[in-house]
Protein backbone atom coordinates (compact mmCIF):
# COMPACT_ATOMS: atom_id res chain seq x y z
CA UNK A 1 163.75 347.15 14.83
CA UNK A 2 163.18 350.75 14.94
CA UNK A 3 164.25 352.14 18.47
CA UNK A 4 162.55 355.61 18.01
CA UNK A 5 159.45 354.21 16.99
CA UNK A 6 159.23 352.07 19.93
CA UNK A 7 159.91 355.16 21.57
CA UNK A 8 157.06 356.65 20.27
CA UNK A 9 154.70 353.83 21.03
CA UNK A 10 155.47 353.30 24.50
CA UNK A 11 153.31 356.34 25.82
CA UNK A 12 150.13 354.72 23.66
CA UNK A 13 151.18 351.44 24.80
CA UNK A 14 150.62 352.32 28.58
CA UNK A 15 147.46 353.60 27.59
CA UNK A 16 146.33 350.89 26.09
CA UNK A 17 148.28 348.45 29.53
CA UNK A 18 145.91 350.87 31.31
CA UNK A 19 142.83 349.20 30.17
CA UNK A 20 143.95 346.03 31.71
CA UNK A 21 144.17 347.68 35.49
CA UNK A 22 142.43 346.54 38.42
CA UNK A 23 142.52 347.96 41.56
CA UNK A 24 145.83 349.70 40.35
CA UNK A 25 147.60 346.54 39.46
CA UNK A 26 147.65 344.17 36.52
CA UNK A 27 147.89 340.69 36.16
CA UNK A 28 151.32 339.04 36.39
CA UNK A 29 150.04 336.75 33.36
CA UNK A 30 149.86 339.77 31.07
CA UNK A 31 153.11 340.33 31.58
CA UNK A 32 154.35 336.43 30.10
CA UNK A 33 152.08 336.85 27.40
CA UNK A 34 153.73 339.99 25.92
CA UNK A 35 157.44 337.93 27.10
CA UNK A 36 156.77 334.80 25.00
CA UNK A 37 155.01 336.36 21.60
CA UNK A 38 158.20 337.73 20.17
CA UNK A 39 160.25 334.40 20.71
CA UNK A 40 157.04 332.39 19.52
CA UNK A 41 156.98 334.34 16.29
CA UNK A 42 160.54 333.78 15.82
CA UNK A 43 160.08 329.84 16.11
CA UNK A 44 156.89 329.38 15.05
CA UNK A 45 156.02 332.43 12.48
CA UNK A 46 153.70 335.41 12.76
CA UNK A 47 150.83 333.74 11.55
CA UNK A 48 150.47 331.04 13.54
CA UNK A 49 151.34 333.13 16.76
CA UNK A 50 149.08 335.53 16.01
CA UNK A 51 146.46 332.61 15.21
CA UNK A 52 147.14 331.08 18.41
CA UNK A 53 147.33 334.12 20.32
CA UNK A 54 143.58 335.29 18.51
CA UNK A 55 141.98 332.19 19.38
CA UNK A 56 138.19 333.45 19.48
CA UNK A 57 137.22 329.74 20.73
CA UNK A 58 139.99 329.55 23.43
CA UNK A 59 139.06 330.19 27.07
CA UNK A 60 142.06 332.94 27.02
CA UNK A 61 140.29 335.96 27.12
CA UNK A 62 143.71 337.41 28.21
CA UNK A 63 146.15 336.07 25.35
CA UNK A 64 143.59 337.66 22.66
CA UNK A 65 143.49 341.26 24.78
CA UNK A 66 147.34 341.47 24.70
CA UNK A 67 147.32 340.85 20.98
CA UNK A 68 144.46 343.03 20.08
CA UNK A 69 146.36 345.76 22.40
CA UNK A 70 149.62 345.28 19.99
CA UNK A 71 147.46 345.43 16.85
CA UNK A 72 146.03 348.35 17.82
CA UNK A 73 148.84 350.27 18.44
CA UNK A 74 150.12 349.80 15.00
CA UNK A 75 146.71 350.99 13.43
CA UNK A 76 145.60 346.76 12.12
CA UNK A 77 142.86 344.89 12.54
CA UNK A 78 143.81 341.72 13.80
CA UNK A 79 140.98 339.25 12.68
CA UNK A 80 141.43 340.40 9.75
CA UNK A 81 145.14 339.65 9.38
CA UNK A 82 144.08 335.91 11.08
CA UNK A 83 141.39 335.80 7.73
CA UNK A 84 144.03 336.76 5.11
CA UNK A 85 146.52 334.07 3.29
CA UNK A 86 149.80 334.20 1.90
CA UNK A 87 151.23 337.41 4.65
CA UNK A 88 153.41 335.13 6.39
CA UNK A 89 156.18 336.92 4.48
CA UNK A 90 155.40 340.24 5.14
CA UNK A 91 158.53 341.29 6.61
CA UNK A 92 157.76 344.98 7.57
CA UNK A 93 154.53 343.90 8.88
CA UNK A 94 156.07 341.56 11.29
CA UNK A 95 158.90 344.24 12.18
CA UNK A 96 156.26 346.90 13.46
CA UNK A 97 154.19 343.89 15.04
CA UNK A 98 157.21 343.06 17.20
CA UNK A 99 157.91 346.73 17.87
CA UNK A 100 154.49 347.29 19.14
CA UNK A 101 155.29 343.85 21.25
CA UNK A 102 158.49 345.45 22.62
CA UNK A 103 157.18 348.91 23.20
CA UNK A 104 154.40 346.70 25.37
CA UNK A 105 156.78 344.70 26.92
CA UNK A 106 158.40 348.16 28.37
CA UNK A 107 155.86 350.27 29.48
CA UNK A 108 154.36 346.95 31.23
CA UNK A 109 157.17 347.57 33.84
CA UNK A 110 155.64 350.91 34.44
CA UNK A 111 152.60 349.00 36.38
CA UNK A 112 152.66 347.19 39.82
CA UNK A 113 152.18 343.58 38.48
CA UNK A 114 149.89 341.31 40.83
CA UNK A 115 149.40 337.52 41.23
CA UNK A 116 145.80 336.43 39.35
């Protein structure tokens, strides 16, 4: 992990947290999303967490917005990495995912955080 560019994410990521307000607040659930996906990757692998977390059928509208948020900030299309095979080893590409996860996980704690 990089800690200046996290640095240098954060300010996009709170854009990006911005789009989740409501009435000046966002969900509390947002904030446990972003919490679990770096440990999840690290048991489970980036694939299948981002697979999970992507879910297009799932009723978790939320889970896929928090991932989309973190793909976006590092400049990916994420069905597109859910289409691909064979990336699970793509080391840097799971580096700057997780740095876009931590730079979210900070500027989250910028925002008052309500109940759903």
């Amino acid at each position: 992990m990089n800690k200046n560019t996290i640095d240098k994410l954060i300010p996009d990521a709170i854009k990006e947290l911005k789009t989740l307000e409501k009435s000046g607040k966002i969900e509390k659930v947002y904030n446990g999303y972003l919490a679990s996906f770096g440990p999840t990757v690290i048991t489970s692998g980036l694939k299948k967490t981002v697979t999970i977390y992507a879910d297009k059928a799932s009723s978790n509208v939320k889970r896929r917005r928090v991932t989309q948020i973190m793909f976006d900030l590092i400049g990916e299309d994420m069905d597109s990495y859910v289409a691909q095979k064979g990336n699970e080893k793509d080391y840097a590409f799971k580096q700057r995912l997780l740095e876009a996860n931590i730079a979210c996980k900070l500027a989250i704690r910028t925002f008052v955080l309500r109940e759903e």
